[in-house]
C-alpha atoms as a PDB file:
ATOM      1  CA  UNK A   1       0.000   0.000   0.000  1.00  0.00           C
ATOM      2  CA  UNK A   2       1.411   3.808  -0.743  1.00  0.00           C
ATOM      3  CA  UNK A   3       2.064   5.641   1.995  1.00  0.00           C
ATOM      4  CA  UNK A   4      -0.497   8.552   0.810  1.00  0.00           C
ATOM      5  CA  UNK A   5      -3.042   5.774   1.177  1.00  0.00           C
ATOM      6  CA  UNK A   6      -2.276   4.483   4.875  1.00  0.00           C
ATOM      7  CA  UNK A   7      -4.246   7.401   6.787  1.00  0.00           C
ATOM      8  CA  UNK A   8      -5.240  11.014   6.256  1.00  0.00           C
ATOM      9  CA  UNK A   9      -3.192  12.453   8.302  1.00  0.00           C
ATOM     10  CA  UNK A  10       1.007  11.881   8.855  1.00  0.00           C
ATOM     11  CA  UNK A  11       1.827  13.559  12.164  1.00  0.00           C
ATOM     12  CA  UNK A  12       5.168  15.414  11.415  1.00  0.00           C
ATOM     13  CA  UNK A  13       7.000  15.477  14.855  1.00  0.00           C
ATOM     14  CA  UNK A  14       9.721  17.238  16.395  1.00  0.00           C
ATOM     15  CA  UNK A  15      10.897  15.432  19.120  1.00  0.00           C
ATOM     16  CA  UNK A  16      13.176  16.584  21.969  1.00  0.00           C
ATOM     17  CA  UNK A  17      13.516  13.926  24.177  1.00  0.00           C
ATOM     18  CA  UNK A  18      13.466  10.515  23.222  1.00  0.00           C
ATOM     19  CA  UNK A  19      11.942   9.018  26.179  1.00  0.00           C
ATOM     20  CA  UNK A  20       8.680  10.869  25.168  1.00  0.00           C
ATOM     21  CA  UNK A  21       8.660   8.522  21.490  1.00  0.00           C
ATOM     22  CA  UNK A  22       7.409   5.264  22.689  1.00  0.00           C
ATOM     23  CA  UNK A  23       4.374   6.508  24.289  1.00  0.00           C
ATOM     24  CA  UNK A  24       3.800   9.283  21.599  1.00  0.00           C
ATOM     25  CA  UNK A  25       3.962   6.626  19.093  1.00  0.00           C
ATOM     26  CA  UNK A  26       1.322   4.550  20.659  1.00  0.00           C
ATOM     27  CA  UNK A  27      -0.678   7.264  21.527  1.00  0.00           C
ATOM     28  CA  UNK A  28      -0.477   8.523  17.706  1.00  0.00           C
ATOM     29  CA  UNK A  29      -1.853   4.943  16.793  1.00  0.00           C
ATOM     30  CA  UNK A  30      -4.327   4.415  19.204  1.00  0.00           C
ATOM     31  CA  UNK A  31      -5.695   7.190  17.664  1.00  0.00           C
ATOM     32  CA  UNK A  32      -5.668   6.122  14.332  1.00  0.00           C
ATOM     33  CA  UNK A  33      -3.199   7.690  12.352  1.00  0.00           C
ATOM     34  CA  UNK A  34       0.338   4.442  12.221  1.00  0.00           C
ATOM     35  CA  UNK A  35       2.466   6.385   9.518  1.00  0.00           C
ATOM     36  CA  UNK A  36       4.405   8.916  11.455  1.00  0.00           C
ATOM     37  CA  UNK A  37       7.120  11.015  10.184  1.00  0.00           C
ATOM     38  CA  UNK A  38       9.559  12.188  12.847  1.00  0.00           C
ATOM     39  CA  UNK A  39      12.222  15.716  11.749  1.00  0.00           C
ATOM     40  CA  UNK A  40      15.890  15.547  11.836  1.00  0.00           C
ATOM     41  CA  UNK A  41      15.690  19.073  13.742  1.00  0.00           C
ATOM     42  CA  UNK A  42      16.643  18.033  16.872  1.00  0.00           C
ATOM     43  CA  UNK A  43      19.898  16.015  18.525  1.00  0.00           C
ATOM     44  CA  UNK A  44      17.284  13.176  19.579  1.00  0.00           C
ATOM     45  CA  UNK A  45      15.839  12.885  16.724  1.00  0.00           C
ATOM     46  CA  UNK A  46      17.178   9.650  15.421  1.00  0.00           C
ATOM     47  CA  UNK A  47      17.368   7.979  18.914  1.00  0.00           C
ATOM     48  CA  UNK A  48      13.538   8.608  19.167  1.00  0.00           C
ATOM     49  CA  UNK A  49      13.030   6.869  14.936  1.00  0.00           C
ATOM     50  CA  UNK A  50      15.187   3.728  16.561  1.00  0.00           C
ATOM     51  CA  UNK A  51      12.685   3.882  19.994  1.00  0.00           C
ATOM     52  CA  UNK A  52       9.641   3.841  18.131  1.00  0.00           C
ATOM     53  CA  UNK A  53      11.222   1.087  15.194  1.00  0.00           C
ATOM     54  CA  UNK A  54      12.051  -1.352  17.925  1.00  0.00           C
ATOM     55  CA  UNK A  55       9.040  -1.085  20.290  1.00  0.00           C
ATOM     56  CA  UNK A  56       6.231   0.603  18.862  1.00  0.00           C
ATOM     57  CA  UNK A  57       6.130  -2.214  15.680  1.00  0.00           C
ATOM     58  CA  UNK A  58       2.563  -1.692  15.008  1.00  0.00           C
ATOM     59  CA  UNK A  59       3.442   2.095  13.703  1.00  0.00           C
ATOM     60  CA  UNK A  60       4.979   3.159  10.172  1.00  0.00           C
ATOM     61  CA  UNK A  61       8.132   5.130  11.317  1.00  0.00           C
ATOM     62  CA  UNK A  62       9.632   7.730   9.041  1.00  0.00           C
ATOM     63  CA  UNK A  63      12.054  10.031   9.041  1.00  0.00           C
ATOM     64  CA  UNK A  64      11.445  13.559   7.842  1.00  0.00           C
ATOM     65  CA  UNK A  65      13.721  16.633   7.252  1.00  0.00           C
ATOM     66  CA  UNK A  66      16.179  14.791   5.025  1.00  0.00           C
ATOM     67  CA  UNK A  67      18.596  16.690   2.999  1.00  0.00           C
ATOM     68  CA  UNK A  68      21.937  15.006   2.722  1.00  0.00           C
ATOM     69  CA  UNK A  69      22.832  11.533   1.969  1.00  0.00           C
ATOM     70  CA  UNK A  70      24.374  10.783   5.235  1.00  0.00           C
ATOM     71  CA  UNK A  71      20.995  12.151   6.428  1.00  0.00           C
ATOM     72  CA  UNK A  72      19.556   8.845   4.411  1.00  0.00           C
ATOM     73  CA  UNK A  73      22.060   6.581   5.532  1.00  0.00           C
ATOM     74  CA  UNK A  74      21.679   7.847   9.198  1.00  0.00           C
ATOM     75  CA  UNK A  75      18.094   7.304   9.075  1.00  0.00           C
ATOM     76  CA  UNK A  76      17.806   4.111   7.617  1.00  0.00           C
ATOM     77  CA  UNK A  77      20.230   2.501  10.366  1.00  0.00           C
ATOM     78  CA  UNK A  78      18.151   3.818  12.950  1.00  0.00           C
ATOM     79  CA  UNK A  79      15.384   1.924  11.422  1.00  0.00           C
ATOM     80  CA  UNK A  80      13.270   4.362   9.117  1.00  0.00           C
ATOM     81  CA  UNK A  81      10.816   2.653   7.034  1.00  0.00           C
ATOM     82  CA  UNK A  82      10.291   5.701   4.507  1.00  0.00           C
ATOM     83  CA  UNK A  83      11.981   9.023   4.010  1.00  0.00           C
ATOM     84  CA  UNK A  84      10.722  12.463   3.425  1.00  0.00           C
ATOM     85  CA  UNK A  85      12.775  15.373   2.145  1.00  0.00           C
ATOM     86  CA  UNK A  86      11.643  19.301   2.370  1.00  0.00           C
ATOM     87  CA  UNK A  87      12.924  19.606  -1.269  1.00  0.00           C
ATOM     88  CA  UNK A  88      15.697  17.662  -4.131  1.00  0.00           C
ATOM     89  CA  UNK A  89      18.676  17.459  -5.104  1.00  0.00           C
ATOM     90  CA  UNK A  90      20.259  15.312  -7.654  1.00  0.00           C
ATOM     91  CA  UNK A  91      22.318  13.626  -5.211  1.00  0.00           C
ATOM     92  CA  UNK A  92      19.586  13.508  -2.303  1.00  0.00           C
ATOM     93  CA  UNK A  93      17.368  12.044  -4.949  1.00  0.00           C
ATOM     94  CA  UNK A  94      20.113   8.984  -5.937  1.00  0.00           C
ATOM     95  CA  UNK A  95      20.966   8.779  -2.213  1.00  0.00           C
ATOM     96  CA  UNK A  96      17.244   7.758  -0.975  1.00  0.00           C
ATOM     97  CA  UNK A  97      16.385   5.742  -4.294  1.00  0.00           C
ATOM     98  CA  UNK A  98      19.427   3.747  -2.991  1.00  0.00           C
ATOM     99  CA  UNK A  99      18.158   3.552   0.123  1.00  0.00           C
ATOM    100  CA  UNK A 100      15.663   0.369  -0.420  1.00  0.00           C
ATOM    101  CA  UNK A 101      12.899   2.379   1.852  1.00  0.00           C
ATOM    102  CA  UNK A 102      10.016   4.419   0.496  1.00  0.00           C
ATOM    103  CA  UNK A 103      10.505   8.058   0.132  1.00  0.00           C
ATOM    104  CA  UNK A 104       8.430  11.181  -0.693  1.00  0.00           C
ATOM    105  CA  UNK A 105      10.760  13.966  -2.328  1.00  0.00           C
ATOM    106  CA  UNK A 106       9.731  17.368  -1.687  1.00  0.00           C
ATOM    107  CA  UNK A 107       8.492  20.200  -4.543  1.00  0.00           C
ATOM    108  CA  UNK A 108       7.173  23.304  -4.396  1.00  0.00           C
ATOM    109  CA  UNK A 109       6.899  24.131  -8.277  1.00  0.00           C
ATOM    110  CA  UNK A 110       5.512  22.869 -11.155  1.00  0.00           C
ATOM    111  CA  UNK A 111       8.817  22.188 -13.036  1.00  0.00           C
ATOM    112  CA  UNK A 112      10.248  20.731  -9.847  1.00  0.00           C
ATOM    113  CA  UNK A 113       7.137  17.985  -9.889  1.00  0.00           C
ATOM    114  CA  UNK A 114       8.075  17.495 -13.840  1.00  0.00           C
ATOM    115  CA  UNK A 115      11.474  17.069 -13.106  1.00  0.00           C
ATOM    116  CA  UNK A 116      10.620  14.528 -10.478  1.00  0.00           C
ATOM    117  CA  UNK A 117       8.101  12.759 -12.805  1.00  0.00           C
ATOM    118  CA  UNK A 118      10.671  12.591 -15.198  1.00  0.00           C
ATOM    119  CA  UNK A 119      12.119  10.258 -13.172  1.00  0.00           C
ATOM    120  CA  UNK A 120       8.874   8.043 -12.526  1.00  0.00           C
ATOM    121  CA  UNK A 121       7.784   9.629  -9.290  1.00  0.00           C
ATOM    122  CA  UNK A 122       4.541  10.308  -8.996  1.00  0.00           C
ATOM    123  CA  UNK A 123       3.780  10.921  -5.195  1.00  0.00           C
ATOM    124  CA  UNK A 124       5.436  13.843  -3.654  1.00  0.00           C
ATOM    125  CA  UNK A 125       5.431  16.153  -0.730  1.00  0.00           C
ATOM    126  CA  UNK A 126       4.304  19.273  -1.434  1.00  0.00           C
ATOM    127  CA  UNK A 127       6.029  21.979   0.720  1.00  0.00           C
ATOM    128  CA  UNK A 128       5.673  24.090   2.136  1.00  0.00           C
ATOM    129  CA  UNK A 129       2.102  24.030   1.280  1.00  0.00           C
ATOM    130  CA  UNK A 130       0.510  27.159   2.328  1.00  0.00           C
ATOM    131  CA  UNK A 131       3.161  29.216   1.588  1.00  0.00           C
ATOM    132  CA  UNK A 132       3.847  27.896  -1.755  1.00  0.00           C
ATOM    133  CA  UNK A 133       0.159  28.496  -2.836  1.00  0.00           C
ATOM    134  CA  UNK A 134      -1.531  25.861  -1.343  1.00  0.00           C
ATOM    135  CA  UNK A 135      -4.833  24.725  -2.235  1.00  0.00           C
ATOM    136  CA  UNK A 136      -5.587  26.880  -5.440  1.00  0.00           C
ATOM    137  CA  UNK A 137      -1.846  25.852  -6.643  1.00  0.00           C
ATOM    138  CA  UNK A 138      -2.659  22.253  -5.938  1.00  0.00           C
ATOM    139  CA  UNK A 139      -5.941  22.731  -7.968  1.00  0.00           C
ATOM    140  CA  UNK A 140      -4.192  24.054 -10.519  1.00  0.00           C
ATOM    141  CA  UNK A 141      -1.247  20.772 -11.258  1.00  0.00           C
ATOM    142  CA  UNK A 142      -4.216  18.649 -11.238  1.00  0.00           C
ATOM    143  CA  UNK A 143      -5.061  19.829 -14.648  1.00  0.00           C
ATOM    144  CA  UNK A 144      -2.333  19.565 -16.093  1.00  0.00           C
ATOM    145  CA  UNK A 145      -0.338  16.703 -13.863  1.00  0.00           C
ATOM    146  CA  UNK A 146      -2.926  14.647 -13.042  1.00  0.00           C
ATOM    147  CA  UNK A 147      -0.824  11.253 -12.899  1.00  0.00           C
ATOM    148  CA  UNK A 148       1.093  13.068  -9.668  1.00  0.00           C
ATOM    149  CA  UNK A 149      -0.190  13.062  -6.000  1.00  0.00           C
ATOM    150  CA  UNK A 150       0.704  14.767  -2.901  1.00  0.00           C
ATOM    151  CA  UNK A 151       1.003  14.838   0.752  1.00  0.00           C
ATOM    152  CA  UNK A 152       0.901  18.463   0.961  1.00  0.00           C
ATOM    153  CA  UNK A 153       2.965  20.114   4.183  1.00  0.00           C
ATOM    154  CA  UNK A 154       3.464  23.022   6.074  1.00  0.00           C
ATOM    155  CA  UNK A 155       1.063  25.319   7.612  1.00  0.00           C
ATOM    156  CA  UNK A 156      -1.904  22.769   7.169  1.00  0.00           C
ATOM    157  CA  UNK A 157      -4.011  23.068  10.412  1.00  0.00           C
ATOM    158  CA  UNK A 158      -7.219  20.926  11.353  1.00  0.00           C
ATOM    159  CA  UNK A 159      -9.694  23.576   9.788  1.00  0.00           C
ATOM    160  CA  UNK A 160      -7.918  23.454   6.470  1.00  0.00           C
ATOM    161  CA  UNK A 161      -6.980  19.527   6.471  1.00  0.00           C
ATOM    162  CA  UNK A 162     -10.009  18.432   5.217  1.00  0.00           C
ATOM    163  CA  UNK A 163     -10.364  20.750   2.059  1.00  0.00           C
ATOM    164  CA  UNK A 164      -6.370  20.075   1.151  1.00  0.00           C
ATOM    165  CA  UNK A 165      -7.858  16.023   1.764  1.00  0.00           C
ATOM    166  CA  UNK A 166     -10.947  17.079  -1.021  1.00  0.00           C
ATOM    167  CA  UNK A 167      -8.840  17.410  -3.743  1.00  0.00           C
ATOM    168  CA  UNK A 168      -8.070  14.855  -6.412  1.00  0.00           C
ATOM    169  CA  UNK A 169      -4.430  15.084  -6.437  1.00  0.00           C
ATOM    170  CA  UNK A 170      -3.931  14.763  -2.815  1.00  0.00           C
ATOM    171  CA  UNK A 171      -3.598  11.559  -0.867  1.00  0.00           C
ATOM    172  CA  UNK A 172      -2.950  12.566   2.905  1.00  0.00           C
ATOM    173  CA  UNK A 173      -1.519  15.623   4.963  1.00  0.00           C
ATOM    174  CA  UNK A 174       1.257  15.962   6.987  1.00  0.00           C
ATOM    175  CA  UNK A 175       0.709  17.820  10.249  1.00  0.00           C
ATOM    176  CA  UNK A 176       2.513  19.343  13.110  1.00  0.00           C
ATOM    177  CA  UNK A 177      -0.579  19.863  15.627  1.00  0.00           C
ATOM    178  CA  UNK A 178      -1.457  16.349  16.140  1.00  0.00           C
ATOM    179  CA  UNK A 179       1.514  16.511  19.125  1.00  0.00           C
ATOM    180  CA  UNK A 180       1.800  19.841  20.734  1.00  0.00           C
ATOM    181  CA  UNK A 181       5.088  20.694  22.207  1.00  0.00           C
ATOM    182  CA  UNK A 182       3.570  21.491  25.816  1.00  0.00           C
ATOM    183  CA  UNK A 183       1.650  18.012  25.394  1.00  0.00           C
ATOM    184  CA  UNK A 184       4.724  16.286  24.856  1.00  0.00           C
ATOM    185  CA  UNK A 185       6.285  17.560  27.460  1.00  0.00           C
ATOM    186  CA  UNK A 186       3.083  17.116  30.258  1.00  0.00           C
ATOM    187  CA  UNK A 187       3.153  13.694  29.320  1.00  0.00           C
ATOM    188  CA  UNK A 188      -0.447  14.196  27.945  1.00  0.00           C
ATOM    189  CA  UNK A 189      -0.924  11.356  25.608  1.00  0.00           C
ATOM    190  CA  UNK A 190      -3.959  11.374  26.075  1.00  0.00           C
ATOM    191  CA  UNK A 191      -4.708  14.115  24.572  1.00  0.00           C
ATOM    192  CA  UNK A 192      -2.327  13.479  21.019  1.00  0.00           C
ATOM    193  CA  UNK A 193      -4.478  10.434  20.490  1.00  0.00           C
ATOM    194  CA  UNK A 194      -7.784  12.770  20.764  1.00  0.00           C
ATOM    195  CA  UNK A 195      -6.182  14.899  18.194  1.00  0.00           C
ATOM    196  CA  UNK A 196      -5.323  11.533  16.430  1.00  0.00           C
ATOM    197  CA  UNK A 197      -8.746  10.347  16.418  1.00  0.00           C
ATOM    198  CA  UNK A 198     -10.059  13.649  14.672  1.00  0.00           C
ATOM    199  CA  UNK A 199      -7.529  13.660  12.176  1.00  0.00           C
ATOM    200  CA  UNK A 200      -8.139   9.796  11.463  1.00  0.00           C
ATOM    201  CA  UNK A 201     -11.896  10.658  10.833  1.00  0.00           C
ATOM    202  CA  UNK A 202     -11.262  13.120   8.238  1.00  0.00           C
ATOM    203  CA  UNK A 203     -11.260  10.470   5.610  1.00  0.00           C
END
């Protein structure tokens, strides 16, 4: 199954502390939403991808934010199963087709998705999203690039989810609200798989 088709909704997480990844996880997929795409912003970034891939088995661990191929190769070992990149490169493109692991390349333009298609890619991330044009852009590469889907990112909120998850082209969201910093750091898990649950039932 493609990634776009798993849930609605991939929770893109920054994570400061490790310990809070295991319970996040599960909390994430109580909730309904497995495929979760963790940043490579932070120093425990990769320790919390390894947590979750050795005992949270049940979720779809990704690793976001990747822009270098040591930033593949890092991720991978730590046991990513997919890879997301904010935008391409050549070389970042070789490095996580070589990878063996599912990846979403990022674009923000229409020759960037032709260039990508070019190379027999046809689901993207679309970033950033809102700031790039965001739904009447997306509207507007279905016409002409309908073969092409997206999990559009960046500035996507609950309120706007839904209408990005309307459109033809697009196959899920990726979203930063679904774990609030404070929440993470209360320990409030239960209330990141509440958000889960809403997000789960937008499709």
């Amino acid at each position: 199954m493609s990634l776009l088709d798993i849930a609605p909704v991939i929770p893109v997480v920054v994570i400061d502390d490790p310990e809070t990844a295991v319970p996040m996880a599960r909390a994430l997929v109580r909730g309904g939403l497995p495929v979760i795409e963790v940043t490579l912003r932070t120093e425990g970034a990769l320790k919390a991808v390894e947590r979750i891939a050795a005992e949270v088995p049940e979720a779809v661990i990704g690793a976001g934010t990747i822009r270098t191929g040591a930033d593949v190769d890092a991720a991978v070992k730590a046991g990513a199963r997919f890879l997301v990149s904010p935008g391409t490169t050549p070389s970042l493109l070789d490095a996580m087709r070589d990878s063996g692991v599912p990846y979403l390349p990022g674009a923000a333009t229409a020759s960037e998705v032709l260039a990508l298609a070019e190379r027999g890619l046809t689901e993207l991330k679309f970033f950033p999203a809102e700031a790039a044009g965001g739904l009447p852009y997306l509207k507007a590469l279905a016409g002409p690039l309908a073969d092409v889907r997206f999990c559009p990112t960046g500035g996507i909120k609950p309120s706007t989810a839904a209408a990005y998850l309307a459109l033809s082209n697009v196959g899920c969201v990726g979203g930063s609200w679904l774990t609030p910093a404070d929440a993470l750091a209360s320990g409030d898990y239960s209330r990141i798989e509440s958000l889960a649950a809403e997000a789960a039932a937008l499709r």
